[in-house]
C-alpha atoms as a PDB file:
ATOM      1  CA  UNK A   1     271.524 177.852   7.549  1.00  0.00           C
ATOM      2  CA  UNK A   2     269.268 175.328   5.615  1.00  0.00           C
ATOM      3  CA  UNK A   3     269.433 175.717   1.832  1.00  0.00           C
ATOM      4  CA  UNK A   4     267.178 173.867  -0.357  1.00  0.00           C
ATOM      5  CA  UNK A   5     267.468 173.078  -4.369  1.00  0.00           C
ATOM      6  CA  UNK A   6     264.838 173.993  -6.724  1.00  0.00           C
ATOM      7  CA  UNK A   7     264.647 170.494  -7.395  1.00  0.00           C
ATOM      8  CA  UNK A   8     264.159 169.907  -3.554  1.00  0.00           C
ATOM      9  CA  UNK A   9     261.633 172.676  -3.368  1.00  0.00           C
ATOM     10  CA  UNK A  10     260.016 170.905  -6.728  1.00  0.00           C
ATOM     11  CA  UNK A  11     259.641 168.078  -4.589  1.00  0.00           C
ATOM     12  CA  UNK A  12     258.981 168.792  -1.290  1.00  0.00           C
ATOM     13  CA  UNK A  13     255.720 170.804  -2.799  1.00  0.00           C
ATOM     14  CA  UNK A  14     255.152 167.704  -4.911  1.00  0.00           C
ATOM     15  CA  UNK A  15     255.297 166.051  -1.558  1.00  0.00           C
ATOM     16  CA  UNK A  16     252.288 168.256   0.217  1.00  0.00           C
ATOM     17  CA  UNK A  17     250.412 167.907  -3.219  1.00  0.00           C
ATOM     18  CA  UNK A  18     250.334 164.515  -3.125  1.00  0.00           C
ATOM     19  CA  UNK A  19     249.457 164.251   1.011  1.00  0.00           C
ATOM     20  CA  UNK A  20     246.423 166.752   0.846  1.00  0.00           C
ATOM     21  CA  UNK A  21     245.082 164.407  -2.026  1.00  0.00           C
ATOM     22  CA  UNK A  22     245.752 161.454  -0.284  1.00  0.00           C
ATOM     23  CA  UNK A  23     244.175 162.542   2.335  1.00  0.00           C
ATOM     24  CA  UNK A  24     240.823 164.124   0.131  1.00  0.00           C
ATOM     25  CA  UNK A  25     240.997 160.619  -1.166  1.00  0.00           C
ATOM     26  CA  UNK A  26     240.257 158.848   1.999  1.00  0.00           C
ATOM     27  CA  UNK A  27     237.758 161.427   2.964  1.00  0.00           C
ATOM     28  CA  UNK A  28     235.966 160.510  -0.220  1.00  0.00           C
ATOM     29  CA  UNK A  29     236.370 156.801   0.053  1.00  0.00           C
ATOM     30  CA  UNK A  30     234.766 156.669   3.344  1.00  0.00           C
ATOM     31  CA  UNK A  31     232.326 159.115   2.449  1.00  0.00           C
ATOM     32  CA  UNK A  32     231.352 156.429  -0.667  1.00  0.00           C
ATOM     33  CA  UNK A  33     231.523 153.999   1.758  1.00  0.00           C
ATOM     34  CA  UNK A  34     229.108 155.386   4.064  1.00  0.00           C
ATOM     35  CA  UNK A  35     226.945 156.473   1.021  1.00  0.00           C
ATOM     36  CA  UNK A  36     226.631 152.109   0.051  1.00  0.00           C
ATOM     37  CA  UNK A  37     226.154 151.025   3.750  1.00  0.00           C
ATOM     38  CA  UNK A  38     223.338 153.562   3.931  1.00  0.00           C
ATOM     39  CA  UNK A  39     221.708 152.608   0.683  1.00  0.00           C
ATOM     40  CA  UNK A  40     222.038 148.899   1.547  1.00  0.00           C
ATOM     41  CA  UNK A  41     220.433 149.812   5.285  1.00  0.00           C
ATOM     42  CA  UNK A  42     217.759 151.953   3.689  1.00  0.00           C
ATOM     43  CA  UNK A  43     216.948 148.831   1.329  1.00  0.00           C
ATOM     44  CA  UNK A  44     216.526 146.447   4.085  1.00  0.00           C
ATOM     45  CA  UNK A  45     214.404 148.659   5.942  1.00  0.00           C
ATOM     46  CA  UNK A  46     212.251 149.608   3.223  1.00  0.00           C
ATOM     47  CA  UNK A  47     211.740 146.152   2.029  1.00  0.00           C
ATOM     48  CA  UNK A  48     210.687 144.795   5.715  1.00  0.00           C
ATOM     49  CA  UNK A  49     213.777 142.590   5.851  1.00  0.00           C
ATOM     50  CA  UNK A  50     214.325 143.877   9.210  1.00  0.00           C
ATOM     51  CA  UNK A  51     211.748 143.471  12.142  1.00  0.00           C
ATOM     52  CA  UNK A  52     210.800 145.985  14.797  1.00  0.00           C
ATOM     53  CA  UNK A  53     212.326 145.587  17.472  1.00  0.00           C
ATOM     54  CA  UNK A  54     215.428 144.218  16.004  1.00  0.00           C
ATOM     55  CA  UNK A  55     218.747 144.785  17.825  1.00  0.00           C
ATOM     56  CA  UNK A  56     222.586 145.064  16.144  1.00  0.00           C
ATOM     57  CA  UNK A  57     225.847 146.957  17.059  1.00  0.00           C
ATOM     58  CA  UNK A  58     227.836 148.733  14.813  1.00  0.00           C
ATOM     59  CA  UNK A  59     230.821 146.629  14.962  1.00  0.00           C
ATOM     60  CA  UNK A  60     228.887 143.507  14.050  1.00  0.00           C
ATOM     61  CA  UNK A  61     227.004 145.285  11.196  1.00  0.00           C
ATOM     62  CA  UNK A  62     230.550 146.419  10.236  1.00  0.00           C
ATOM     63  CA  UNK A  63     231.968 142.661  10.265  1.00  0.00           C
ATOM     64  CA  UNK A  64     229.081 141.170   8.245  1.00  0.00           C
ATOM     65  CA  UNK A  65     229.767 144.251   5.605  1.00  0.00           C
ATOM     66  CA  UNK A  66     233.461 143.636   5.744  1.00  0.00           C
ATOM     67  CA  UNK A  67     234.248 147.530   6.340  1.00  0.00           C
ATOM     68  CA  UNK A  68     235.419 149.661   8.942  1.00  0.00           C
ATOM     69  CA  UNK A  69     232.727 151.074  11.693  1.00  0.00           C
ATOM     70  CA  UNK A  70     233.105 154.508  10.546  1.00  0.00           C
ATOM     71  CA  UNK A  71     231.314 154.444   7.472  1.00  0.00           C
ATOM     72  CA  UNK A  72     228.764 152.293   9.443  1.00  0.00           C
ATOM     73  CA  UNK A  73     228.310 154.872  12.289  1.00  0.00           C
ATOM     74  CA  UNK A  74     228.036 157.833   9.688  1.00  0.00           C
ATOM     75  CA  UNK A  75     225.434 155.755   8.170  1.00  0.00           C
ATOM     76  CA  UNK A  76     223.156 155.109  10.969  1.00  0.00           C
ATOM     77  CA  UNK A  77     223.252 158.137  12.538  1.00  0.00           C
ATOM     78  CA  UNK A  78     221.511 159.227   9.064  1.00  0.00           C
ATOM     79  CA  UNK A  79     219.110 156.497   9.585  1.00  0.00           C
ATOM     80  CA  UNK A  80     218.559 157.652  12.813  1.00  0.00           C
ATOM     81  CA  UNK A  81     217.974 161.756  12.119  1.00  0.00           C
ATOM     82  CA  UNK A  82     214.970 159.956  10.097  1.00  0.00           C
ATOM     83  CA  UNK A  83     213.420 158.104  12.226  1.00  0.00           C
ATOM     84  CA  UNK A  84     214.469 154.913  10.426  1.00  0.00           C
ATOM     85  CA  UNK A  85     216.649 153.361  13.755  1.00  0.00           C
ATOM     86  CA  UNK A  86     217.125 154.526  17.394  1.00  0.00           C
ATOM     87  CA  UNK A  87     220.396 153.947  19.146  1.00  0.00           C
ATOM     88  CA  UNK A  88     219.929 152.148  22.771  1.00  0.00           C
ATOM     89  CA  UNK A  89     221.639 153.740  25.525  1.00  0.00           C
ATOM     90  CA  UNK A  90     224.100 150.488  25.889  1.00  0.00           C
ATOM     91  CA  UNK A  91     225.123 151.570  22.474  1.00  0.00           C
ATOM     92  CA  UNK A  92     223.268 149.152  20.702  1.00  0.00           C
ATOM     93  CA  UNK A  93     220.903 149.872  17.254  1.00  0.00           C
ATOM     94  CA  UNK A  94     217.600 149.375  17.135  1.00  0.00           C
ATOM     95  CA  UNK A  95     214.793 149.024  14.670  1.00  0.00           C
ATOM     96  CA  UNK A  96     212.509 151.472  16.445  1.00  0.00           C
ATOM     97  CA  UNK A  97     209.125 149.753  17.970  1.00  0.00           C
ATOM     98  CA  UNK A  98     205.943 150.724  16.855  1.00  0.00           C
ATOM     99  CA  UNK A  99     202.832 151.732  18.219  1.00  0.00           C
ATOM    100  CA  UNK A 100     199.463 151.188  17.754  1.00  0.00           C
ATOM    101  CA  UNK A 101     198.562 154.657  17.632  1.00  0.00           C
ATOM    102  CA  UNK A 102     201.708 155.533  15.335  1.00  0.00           C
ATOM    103  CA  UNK A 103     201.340 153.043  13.145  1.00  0.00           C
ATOM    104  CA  UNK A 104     197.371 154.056  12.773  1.00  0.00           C
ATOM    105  CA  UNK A 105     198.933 157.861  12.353  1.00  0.00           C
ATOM    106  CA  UNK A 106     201.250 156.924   9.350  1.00  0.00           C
ATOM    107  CA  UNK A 107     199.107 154.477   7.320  1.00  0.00           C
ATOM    108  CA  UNK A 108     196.750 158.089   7.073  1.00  0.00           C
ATOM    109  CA  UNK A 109     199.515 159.959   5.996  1.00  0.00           C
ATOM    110  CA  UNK A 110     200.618 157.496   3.570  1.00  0.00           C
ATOM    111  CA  UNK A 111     197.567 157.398   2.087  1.00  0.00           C
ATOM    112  CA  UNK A 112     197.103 161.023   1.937  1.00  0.00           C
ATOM    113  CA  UNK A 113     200.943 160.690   0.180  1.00  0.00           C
ATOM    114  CA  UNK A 114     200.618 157.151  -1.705  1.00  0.00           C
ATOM    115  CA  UNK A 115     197.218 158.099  -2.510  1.00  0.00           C
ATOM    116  CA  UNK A 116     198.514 161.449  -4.463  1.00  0.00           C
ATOM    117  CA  UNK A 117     201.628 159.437  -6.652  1.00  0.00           C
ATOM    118  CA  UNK A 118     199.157 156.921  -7.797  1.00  0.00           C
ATOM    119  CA  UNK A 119     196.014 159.567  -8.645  1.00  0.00           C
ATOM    120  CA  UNK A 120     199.224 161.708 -10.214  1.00  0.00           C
ATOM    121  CA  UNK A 121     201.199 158.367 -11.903  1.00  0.00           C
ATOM    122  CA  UNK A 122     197.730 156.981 -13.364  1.00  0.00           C
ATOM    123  CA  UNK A 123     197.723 160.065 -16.108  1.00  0.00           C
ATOM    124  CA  UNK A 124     201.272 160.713 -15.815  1.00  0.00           C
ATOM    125  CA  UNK A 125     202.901 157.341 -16.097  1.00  0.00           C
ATOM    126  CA  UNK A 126     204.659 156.230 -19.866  1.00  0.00           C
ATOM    127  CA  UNK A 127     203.592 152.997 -21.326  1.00  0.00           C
ATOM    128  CA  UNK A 128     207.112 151.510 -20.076  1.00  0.00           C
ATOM    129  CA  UNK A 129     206.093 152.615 -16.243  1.00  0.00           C
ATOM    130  CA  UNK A 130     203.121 150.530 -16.230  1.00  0.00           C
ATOM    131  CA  UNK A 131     204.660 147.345 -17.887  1.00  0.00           C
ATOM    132  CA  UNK A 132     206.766 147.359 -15.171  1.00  0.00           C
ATOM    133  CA  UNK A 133     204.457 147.808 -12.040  1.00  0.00           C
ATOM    134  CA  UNK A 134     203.200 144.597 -13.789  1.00  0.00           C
ATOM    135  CA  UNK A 135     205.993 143.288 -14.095  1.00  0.00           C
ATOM    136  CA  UNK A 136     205.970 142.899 -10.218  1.00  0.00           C
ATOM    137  CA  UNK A 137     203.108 142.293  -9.567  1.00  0.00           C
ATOM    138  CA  UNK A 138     203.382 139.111 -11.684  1.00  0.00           C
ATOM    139  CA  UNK A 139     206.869 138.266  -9.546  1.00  0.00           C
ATOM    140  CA  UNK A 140     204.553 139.063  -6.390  1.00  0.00           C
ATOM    141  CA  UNK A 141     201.465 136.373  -8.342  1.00  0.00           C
ATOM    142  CA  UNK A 142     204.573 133.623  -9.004  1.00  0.00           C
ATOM    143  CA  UNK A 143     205.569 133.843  -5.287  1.00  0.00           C
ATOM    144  CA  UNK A 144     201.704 133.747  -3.854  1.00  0.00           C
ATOM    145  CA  UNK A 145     201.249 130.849  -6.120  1.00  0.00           C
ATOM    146  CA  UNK A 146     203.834 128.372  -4.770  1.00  0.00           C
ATOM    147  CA  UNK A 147     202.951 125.822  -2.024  1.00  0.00           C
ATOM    148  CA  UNK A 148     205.220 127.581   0.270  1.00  0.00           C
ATOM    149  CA  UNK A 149     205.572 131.444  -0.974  1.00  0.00           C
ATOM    150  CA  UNK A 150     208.777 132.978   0.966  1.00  0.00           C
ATOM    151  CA  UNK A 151     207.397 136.101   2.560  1.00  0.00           C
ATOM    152  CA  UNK A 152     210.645 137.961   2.223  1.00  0.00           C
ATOM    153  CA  UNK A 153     210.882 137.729  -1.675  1.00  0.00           C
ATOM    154  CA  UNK A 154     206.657 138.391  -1.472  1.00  0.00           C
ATOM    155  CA  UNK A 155     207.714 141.616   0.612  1.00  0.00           C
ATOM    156  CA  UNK A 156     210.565 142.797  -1.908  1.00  0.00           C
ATOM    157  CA  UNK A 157     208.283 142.230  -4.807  1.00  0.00           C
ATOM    158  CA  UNK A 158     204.647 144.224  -3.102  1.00  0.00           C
ATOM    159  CA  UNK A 159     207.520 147.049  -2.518  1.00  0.00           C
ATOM    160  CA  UNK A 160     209.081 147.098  -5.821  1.00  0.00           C
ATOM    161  CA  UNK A 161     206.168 147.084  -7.436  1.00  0.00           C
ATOM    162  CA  UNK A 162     204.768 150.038  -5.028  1.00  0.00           C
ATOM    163  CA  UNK A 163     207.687 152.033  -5.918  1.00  0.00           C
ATOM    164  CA  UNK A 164     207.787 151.837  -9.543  1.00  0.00           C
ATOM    165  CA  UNK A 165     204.197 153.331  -9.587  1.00  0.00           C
ATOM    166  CA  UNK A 166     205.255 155.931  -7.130  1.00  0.00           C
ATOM    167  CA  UNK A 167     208.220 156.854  -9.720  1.00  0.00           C
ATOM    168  CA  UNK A 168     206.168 157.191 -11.982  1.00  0.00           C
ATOM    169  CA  UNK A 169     204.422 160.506 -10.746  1.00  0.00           C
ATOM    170  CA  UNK A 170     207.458 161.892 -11.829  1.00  0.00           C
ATOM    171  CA  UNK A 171     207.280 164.207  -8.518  1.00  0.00           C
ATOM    172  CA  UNK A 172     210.660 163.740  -6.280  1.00  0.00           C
ATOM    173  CA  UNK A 173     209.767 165.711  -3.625  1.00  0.00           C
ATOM    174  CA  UNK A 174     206.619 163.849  -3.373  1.00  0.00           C
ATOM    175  CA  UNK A 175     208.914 160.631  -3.797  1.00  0.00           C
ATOM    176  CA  UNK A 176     211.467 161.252  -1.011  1.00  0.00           C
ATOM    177  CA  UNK A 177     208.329 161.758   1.607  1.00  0.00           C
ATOM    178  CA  UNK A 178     206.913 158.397   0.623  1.00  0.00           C
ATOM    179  CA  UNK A 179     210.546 156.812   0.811  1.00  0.00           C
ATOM    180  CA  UNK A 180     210.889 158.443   4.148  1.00  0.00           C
ATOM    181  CA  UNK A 181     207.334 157.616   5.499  1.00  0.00           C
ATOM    182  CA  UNK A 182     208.092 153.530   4.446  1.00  0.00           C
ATOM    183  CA  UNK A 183     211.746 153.352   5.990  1.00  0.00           C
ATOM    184  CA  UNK A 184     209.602 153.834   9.398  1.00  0.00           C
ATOM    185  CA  UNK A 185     206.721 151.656   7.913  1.00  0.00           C
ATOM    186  CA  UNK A 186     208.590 149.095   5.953  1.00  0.00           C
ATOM    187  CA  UNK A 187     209.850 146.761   9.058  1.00  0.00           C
ATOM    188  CA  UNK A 188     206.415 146.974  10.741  1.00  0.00           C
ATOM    189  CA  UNK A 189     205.145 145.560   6.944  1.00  0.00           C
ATOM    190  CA  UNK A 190     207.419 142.703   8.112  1.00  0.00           C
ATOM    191  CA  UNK A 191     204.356 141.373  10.642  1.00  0.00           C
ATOM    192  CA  UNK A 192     201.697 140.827   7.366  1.00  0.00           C
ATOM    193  CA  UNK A 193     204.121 138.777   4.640  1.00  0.00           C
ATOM    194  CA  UNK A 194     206.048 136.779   7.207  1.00  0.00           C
ATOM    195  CA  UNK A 195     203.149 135.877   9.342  1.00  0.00           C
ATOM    196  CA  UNK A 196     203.319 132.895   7.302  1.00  0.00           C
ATOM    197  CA  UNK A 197     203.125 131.082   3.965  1.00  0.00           C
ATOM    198  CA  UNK A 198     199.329 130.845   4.325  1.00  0.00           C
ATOM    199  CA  UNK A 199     199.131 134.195   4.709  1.00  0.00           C
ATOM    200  CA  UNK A 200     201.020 135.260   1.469  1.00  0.00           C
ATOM    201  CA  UNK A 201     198.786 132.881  -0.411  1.00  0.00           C
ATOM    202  CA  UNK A 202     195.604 133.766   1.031  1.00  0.00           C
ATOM    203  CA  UNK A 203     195.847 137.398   1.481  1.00  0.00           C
ATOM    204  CA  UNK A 204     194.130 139.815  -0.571  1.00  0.00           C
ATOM    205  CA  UNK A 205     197.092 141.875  -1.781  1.00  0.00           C
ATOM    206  CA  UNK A 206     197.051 139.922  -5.416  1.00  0.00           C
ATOM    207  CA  UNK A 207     193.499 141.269  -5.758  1.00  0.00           C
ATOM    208  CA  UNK A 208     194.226 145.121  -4.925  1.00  0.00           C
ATOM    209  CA  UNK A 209     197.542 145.149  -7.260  1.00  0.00           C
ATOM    210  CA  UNK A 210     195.301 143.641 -10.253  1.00  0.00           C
ATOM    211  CA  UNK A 211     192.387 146.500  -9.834  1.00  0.00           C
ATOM    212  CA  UNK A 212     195.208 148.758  -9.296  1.00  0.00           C
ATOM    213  CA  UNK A 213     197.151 147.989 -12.484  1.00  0.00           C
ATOM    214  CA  UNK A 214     193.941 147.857 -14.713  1.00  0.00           C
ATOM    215  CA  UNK A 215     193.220 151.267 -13.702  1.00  0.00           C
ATOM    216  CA  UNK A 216     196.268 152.415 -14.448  1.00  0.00           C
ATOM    217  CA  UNK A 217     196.090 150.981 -17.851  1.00  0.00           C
ATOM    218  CA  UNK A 218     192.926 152.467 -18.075  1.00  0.00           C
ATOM    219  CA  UNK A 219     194.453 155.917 -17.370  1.00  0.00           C
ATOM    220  CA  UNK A 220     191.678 156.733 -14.648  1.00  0.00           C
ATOM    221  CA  UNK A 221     193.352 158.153 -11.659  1.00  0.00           C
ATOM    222  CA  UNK A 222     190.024 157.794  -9.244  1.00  0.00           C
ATOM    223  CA  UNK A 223     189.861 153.845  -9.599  1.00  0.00           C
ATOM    224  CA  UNK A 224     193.887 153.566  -9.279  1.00  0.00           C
ATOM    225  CA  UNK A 225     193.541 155.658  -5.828  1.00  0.00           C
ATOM    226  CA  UNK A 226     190.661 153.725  -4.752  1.00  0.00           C
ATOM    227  CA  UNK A 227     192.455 149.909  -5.075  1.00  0.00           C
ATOM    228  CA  UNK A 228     195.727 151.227  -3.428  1.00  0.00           C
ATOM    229  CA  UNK A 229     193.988 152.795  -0.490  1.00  0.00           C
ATOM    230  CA  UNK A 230     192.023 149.448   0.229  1.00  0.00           C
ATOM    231  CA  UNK A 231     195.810 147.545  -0.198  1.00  0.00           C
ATOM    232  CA  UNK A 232     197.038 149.798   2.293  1.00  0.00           C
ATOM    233  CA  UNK A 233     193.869 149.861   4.674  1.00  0.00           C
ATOM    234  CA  UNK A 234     193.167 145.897   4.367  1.00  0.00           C
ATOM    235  CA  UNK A 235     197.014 145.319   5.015  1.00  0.00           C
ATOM    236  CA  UNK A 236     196.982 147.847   7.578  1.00  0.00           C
ATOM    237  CA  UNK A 237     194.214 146.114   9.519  1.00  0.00           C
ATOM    238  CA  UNK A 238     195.712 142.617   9.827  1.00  0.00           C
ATOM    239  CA  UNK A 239     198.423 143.551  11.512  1.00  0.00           C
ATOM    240  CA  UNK A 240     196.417 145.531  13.708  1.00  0.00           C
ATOM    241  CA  UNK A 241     194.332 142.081  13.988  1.00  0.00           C
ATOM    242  CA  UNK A 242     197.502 140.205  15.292  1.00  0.00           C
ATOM    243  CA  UNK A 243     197.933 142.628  18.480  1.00  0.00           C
ATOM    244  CA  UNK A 244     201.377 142.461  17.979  1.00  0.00           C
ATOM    245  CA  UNK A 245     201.975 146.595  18.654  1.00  0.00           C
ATOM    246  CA  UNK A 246     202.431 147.511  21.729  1.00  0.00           C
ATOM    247  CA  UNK A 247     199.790 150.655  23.008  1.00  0.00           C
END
């Protein structure tokens, strides 16, 4: 018969102690993982950096982040319970296509939504808020005013600046709808700013943000609705324009 020390006993529990937090430890460190790959998907989706249509697999994604596919795949599949990407049935990931009709159905929900944060933001907002929706939309002026604006920084700027002012409703539940909403919207936003360096310069974005801002600094909530509706309708019509959705 087997007899142990208390010392041995000391340290074969010290053993198991140690194990079970080794092992909560990797559960954690994949779980942050996952947590930063899907914050650094979401991003790229919400700032149009990705086009519809657009095709990866996880192990590639995994390579280019320099993790393991496991914190990928948990990622992703989050992306996908929201719409955000589609999984192909060779496997592959996909940045969902888009509609006509859809994409007609969520620029009137977002303005139903968008148009609520900025009637809400334009009495609720601090001082500090508004200097810095301004504060992008002077980024988004410095790109449009280069001989060759680079759509992508254009794009990050127009949805910086959009979510500042939606942050500054100061209504989360409101927020995470909106976020939700342009994770499905932002690639298709991807057709207007990188249609071209022409079109960055010539579009009428700069115009709506100005309006937009001065009624915000002007505290009245009707004239702040009013300029980001016609952003998101005038937008919204070019790239129905380009008959790049499919029907």
């Amino acid at each position: 018969m087997e007899h142990k020390t208390a010392s041995a006993d000391a340290r074969d529990d010290g053993m198991a102690e140690a194990s079970g937090l080794d092992a909560r430890m990797v559960r954690i460190v994949r779980q942050t993982l996952a947590d930063q790959v899907y914050g650094d998907l979401k991003e790229l989706l919400l700032a149009g950096r990705a086009a519809p249509g657009e095709r990866f697999t996880l192990r590639g994604l995994a390579g280019a982040i320099g993790t393991s596919a496991m914190p990928v795949r948990e990622a992703v599949s989050r992306l996908v319970t929201e719409n955000a990407l589609e999984v192909l049935p060779n496997r592959a990931v996909r940045v969902p296509l888009m509609s006509r009709a859809r994409f007609t159905e969520l620029r009137l929900i977002r303005v139903s939504l968008e148009g609520l944060a900025v009637t809400v933001a334009a009495t609720a907002a601090t001082d500090e808020e508004i200097a810095e929706v301004a504060r992008f939309e002077r980024l988004f002026a410095a790109e449009r005013d280069k001989k060759r604006p680079d759509g992508a920084a254009a794009m990050r700027h127009n949805k910086d600046l959009h979510f500042a002012l939606y942050r500054a409703a100061h209504l989360p539940t409101l927020m995470q709808m909106i976020e939700g909403l342009w994770l499905q919207i932002g690639p298709v936003l991807n057709l207007d700013f990188r249609a071209g360096p022409e079109r960055v310069r010539e579009g009428e974005a700069h115009i709506h943000h100005a309006a937009l801002i001065g009624a915000l600094r002007a505290r009245d909530p009707e004239a702040a609705r009013a300029a980001l509706v016609t952003d998101i309708w005038s937008a919204g019509d070019f790239i129905l324009s380009r008959g790049v959705l499919p029907d």
